[in-house]
Every structure is written in structure tokens, then in C-alpha cells.
N, C-alpha and C. Protein backbone atom coordinates (compact mmCIF):
# COMPACT_ATOMS: atom_id res chain seq x y z
N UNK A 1 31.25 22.26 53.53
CA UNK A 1 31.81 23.56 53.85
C UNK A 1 33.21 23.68 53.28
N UNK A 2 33.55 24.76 53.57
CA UNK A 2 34.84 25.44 52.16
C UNK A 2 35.21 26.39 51.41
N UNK A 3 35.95 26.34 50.84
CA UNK A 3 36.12 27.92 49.47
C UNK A 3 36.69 27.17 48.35
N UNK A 4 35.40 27.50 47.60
CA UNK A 4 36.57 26.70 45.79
C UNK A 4 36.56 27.55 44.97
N UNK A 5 36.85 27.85 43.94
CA UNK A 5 37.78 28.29 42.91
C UNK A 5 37.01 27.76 41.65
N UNK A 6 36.15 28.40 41.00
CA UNK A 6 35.41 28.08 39.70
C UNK A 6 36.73 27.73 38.97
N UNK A 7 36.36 26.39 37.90
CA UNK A 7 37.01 26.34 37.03
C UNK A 7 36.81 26.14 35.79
N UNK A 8 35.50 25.73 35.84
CA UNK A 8 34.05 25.94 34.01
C UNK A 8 33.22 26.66 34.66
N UNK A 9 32.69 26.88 33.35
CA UNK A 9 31.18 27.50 33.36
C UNK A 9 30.89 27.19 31.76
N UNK A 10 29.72 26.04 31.88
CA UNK A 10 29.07 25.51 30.88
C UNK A 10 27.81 25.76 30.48
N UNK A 11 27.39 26.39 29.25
CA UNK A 11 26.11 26.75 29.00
C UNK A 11 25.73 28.03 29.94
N UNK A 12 26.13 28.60 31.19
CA UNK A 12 26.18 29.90 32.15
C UNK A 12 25.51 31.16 31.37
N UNK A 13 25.71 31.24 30.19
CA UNK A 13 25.45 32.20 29.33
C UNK A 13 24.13 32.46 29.40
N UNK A 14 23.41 31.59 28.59
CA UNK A 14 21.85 30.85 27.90
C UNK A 14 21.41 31.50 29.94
N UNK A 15 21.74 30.48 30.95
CA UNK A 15 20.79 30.74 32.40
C UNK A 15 20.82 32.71 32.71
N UNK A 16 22.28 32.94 32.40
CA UNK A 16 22.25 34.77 33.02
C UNK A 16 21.42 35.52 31.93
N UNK A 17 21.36 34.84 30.64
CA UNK A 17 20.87 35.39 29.76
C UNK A 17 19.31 35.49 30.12
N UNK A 18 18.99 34.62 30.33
CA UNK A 18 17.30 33.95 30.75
C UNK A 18 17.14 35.13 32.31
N UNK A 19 17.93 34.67 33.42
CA UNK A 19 17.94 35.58 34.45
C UNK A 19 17.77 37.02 34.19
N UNK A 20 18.23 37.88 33.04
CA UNK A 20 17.87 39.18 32.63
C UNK A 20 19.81 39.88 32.36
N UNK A 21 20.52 39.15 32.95
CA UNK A 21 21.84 40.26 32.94
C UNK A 21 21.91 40.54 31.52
N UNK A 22 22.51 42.02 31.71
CA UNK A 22 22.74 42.23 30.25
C UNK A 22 24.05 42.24 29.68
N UNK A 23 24.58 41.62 28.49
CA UNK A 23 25.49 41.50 27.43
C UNK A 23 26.86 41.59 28.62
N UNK A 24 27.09 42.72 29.02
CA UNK A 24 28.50 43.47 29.46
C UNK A 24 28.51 42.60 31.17
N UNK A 25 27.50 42.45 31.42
CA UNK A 25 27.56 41.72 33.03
C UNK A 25 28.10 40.29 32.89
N UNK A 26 27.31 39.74 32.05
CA UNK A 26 26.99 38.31 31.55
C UNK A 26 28.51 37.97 30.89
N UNK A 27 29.17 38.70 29.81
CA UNK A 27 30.78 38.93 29.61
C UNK A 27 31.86 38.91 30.69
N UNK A 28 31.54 39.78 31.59
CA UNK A 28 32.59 40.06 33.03
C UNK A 28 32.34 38.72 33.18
N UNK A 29 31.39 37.84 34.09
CA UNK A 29 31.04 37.18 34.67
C UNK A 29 31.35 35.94 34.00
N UNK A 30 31.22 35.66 33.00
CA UNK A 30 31.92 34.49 32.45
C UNK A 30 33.65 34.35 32.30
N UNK A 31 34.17 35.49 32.11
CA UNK A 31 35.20 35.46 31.83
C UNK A 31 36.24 35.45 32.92
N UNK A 32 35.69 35.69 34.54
CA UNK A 32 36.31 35.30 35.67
C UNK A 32 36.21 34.04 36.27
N UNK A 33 37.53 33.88 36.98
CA UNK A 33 36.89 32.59 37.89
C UNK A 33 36.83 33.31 39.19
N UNK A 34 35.58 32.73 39.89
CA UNK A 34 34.90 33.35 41.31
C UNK A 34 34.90 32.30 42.14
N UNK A 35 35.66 33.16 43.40
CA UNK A 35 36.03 32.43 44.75
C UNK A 35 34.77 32.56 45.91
N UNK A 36 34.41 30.98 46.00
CA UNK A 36 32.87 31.28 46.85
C UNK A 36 33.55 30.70 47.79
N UNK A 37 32.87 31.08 49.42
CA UNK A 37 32.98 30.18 50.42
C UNK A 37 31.43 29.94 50.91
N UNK A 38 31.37 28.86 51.15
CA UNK A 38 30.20 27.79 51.38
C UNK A 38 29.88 27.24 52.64
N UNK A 39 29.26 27.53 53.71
CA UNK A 39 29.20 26.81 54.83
C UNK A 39 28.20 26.45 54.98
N UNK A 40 28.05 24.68 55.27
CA UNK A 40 26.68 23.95 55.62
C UNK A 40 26.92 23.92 57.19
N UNK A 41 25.22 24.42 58.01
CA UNK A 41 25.10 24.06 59.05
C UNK A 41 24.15 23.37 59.35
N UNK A 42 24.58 22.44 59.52
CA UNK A 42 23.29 20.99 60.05
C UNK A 42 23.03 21.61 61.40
N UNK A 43 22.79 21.89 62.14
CA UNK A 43 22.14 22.10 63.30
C UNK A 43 21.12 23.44 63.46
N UNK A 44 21.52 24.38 62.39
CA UNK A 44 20.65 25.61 62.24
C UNK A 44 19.75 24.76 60.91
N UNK A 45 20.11 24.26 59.99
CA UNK A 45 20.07 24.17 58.84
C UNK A 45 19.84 25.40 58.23
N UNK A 46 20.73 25.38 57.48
CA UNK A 46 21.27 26.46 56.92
C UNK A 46 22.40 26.69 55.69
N UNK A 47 22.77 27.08 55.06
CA UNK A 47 23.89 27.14 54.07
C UNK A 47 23.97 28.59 53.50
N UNK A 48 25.19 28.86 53.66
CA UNK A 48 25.28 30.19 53.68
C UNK A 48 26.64 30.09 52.40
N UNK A 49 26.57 31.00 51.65
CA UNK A 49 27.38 31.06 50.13
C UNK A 49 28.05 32.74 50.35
N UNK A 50 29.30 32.87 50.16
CA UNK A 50 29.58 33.87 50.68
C UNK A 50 30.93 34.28 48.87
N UNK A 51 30.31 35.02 47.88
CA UNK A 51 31.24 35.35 47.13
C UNK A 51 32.51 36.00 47.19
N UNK A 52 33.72 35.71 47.38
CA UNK A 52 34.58 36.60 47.61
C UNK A 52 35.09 37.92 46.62
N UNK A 53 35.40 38.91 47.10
CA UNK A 53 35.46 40.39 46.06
C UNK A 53 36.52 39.73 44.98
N UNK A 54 36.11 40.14 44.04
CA UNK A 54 37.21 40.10 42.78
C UNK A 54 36.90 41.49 41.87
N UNK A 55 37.98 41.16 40.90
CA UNK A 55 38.01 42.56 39.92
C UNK A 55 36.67 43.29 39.72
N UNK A 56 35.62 42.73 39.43
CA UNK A 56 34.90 42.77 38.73
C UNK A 56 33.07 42.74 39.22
N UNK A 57 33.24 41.66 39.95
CA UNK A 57 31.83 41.49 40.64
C UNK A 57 32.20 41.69 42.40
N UNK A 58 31.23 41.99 42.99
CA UNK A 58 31.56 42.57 44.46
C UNK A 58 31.16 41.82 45.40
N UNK A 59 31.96 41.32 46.31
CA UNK A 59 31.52 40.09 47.51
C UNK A 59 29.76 40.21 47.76
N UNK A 60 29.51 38.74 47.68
CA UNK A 60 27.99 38.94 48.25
C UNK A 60 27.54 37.91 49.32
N UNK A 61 26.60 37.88 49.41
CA UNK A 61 25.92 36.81 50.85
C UNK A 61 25.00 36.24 50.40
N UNK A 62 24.93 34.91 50.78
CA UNK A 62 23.15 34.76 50.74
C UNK A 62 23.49 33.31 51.47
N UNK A 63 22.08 33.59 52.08
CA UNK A 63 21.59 32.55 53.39
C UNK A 63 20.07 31.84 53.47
N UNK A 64 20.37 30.65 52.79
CA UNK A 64 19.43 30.09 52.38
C UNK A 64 19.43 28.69 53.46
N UNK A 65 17.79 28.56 53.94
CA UNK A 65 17.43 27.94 54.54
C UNK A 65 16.74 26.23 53.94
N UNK A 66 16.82 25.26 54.70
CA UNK A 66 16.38 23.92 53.96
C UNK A 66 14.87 23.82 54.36
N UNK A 67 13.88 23.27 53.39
CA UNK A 67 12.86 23.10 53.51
C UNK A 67 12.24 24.44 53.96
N UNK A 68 12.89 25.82 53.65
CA UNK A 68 11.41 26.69 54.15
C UNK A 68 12.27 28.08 52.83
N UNK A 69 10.88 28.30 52.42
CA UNK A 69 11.55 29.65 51.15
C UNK A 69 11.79 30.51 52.00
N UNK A 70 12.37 31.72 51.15
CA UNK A 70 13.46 32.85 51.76
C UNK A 70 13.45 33.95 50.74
N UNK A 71 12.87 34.39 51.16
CA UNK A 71 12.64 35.92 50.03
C UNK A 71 14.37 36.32 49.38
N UNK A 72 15.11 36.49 48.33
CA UNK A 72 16.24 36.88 47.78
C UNK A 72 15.99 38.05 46.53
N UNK A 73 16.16 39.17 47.50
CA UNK A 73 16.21 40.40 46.44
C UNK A 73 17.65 40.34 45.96
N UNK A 74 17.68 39.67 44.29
CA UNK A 74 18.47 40.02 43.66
C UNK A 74 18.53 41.46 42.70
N UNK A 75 18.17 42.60 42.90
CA UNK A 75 18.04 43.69 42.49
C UNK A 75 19.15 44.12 41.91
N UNK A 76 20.13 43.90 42.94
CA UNK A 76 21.92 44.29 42.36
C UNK A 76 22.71 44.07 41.27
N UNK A 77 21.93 42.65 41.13
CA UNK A 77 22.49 41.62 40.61
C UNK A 77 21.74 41.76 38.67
N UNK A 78 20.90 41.02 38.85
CA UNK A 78 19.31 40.41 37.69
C UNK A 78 18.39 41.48 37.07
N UNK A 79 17.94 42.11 39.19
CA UNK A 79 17.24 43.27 39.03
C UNK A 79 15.83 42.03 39.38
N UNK A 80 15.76 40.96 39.76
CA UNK A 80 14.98 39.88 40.15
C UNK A 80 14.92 39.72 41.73
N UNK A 81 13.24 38.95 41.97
CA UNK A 81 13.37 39.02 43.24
C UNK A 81 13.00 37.30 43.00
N UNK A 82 13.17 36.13 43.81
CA UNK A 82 13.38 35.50 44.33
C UNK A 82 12.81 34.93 45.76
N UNK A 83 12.16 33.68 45.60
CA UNK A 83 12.16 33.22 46.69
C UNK A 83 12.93 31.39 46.54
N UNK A 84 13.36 31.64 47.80
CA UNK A 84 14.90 30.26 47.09
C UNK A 84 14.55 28.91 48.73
N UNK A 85 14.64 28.02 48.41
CA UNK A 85 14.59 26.83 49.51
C UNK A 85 15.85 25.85 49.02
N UNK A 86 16.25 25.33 50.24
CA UNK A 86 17.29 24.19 49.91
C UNK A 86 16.73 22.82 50.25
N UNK A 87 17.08 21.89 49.83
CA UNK A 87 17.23 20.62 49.87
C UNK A 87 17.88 19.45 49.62
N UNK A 88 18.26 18.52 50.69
CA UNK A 88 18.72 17.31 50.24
C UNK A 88 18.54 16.36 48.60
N UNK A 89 19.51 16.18 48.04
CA UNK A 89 18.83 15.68 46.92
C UNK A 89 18.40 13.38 47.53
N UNK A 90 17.68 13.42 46.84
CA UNK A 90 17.21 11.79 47.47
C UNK A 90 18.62 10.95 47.47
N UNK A 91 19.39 10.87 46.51
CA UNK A 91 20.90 10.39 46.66
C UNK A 91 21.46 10.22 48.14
N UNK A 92 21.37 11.55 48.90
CA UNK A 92 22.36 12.28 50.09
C UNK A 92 23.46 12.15 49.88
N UNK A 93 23.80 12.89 48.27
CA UNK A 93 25.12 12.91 48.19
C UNK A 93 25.60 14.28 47.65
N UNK A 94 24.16 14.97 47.82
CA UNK A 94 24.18 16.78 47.76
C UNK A 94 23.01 17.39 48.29
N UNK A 95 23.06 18.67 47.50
CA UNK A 95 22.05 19.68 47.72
C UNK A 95 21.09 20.03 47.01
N UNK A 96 19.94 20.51 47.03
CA UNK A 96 19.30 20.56 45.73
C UNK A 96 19.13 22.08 46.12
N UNK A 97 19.01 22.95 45.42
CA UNK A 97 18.46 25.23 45.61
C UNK A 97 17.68 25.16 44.91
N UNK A 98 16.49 25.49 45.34
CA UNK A 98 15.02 25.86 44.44
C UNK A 98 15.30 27.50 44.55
N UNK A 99 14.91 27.81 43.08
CA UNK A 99 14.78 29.23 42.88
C UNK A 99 13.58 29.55 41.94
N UNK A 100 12.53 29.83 42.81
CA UNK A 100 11.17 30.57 42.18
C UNK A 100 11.43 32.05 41.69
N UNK A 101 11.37 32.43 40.89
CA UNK A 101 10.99 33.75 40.42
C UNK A 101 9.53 34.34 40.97
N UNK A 102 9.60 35.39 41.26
CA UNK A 102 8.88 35.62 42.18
C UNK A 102 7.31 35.95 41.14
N UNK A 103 7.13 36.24 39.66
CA UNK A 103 6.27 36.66 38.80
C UNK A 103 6.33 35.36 37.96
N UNK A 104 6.44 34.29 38.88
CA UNK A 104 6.34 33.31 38.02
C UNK A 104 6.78 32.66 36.58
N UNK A 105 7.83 33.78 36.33
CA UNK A 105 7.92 32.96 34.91
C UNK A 105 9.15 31.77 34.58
N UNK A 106 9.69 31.35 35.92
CA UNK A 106 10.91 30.47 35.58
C UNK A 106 11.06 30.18 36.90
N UNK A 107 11.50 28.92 36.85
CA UNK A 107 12.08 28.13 38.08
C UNK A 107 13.13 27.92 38.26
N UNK A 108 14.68 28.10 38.82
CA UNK A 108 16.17 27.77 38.66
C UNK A 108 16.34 26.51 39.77
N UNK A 109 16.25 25.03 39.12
CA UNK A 109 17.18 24.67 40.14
C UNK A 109 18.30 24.06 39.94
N UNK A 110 19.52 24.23 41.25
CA UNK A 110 20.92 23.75 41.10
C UNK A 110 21.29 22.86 41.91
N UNK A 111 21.56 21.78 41.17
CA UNK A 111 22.05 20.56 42.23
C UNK A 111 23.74 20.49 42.70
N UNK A 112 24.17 20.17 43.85
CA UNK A 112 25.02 21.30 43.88
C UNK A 112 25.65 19.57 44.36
N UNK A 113 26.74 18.72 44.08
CA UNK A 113 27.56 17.39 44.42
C UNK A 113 29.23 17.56 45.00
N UNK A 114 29.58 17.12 45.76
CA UNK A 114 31.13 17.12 45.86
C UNK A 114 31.17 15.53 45.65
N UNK A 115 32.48 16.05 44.34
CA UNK A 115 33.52 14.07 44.04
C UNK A 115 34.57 14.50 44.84
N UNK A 116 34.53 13.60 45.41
CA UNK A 116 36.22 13.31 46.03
C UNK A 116 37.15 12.32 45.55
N UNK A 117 38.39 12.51 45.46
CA UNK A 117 39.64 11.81 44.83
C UNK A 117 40.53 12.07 46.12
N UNK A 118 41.44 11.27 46.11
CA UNK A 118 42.51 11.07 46.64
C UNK A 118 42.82 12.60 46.35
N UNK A 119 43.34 13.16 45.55
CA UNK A 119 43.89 14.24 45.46
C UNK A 119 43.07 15.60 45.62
N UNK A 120 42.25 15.38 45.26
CA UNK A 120 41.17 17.29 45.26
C UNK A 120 39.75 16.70 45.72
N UNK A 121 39.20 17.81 45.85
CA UNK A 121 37.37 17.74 45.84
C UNK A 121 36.75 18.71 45.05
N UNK A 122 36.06 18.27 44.64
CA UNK A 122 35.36 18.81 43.25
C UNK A 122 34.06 19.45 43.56
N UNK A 123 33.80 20.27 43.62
CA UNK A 123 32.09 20.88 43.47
C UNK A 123 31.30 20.67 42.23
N UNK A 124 30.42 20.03 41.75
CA UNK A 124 29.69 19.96 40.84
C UNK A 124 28.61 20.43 40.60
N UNK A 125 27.88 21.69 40.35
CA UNK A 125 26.91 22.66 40.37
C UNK A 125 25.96 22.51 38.73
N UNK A 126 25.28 21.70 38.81
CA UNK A 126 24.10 21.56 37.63
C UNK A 126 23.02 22.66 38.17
N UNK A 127 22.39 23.47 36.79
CA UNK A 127 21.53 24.12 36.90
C UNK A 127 20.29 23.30 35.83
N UNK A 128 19.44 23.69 36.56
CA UNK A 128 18.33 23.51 35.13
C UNK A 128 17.20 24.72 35.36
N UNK A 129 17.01 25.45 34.32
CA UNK A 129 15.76 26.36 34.00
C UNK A 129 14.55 26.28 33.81
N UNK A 130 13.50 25.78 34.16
CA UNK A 130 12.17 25.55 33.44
C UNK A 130 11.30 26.76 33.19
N UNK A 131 10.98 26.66 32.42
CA UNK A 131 9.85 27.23 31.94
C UNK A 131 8.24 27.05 32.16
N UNK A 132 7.10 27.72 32.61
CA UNK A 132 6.01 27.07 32.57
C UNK A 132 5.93 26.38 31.36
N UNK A 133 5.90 26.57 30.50
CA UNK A 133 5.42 26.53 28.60
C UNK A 133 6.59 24.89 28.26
N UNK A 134 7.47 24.66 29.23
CA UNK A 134 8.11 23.56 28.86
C UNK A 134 9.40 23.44 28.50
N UNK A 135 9.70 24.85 28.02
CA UNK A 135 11.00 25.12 27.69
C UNK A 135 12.32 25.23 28.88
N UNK A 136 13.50 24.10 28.95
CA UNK A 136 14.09 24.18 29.32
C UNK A 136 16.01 24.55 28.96
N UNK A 137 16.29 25.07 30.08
CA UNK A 137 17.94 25.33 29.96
C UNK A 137 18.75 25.06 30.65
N UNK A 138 19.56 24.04 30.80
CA UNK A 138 20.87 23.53 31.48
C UNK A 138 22.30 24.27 31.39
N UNK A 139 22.70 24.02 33.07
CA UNK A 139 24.21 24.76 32.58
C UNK A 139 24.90 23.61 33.44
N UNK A 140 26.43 24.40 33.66
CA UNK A 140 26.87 23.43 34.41
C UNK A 140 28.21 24.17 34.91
N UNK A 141 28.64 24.32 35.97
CA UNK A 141 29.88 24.82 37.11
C UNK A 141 30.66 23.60 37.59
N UNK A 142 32.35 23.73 37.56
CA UNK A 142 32.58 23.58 38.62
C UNK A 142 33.83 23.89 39.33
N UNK A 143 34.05 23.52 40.32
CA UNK A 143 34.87 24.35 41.29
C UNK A 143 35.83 23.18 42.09
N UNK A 144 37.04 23.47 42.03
CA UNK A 144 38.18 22.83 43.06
C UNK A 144 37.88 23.42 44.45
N UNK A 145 37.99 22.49 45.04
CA UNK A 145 38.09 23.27 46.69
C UNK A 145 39.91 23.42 46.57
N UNK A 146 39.83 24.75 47.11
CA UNK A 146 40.80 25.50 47.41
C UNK A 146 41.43 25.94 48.86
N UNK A 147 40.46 25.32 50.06
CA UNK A 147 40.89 25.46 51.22
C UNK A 147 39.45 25.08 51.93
N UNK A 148 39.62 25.23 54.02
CA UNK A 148 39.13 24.94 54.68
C UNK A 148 38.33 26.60 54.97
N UNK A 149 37.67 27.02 55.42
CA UNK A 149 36.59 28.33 55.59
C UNK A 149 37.60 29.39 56.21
């Protein structure tokens, strides 16, 4: 749990590109850094991602549950609907977000790690894209924590 402060976005392009945004979204969106706050609840299980408003893109929500899918109308967003599950990755040293497309044609998942240092904590957000047909696309985020919730 937390609020960090994007500070890459690697390959991001190629996944929003694949996701459907078009040219001018996919531009904004790379070219900001976006303040998320993140809260894990082990006792609901639960994790809730909360974008904060900036110039450009407009605060959003989403509340994704572990081990059970969750319908996510991204309409606003993609113009995609979504059904998304979380999970432990086997490590237990993160998260894993399954994201089904709901017409089947792509799978998003993001493994989501915090490094810790003496000095900062790091969010580490890997995506990977699959394709039925085999074709895949990797990106890669990440984010300073910037404070407590």
C-alpha cells in the first residue's frame, strides 16, 4: 500500500497501442508521470488502484479482487471490456493482474514487485501481452513511492 510517482514507461506504447488507444491518448499518456495510490487488503482481499487527477488523464478506480474475475468496463479509457483477477506471484514477493479481454483476442498480464533500499521503494510493474496466435509484447513501469495512503 501507498502512492508512487511513475518514473519510466518502457515499451508502454507497443501494449496502449495493442489495447486500441489512439495516437493523441497514447502521446498524453506517455508523456506524463501518473500518481497512483494502491491499497492491498489482506483481509477483504482486495487491491484497489486509485489514479490521481492530473493535466491530462482523469482520476480513476479500479477494484480488483484475488483469485475471482471482475468484470472492468474500460469504455472511457480503450473502449474495452475486461475481465481482470489478481494473484500472488509463486515468489511472494508480488502480485500477479490477469487481464482477459473479454472477445478473446489478448491476455494482459502485470507483475507488479516492490525493491526496497535503504533509501526509497521502488514499484516494478512488468507487463506481458499474449496473443492466441503466439505473438507477444512486453513493457515495463516504474514508480518511486512517494508517500504513505
Amino acid at each position: 500500500s501507498g502512492r508512487y510517482k511513475l518514473i519510466s514507461n518502457e515499451g508502454m506504447d507497443d501494449i496502449l497501442t495493442a489495447e486500441g488507444f489512439p495516437w493523441y491518448k497514447r502521446s498524453a499518456i506517455l508523456r506524463i508521470f501518473v500518481t497512483q495510490r494502491c491499497e492491498h487488503n489482506c483481509a477483504n482481499h482486495t487491491i484497489d488502484y486509485y489514479r490521481l487527477p492530473g493535466a491530462i488523464l482523469p482520476a480513476g478506480e479500479y477494484h480488483w479482487f484475488f483469485n475471482k474475475w471482475v468484470r472492468m468496463d474500460a469504455a472511457h479509457e480503450s473502449g474495452r471490456i475486461y475481465f481482470v483477477k489478481c494473484e500472488y506471484v509463486p515468489s511472494g514477493d508480488g502480485i500477479k493482474t490477469i487481464m482477459r479481454e473479454s472477445n478473446n483476442e489478448y491476455i494482459l498480464e502485470q507483475k507488479e514487485v516492490l525493491k526496497r533500499t535503504q533509501l526509497k521503494v521502488t514499484k516494478i510493474m512488468d507487463y506481458t501481452l499474449s496473443y492466441p496466435d503466439g505473438r507477444v509484447i512486453k513493457a515495463r513501469r516504474i514508480f518511486d513511492r512517494i508517500g504513505d495512503l
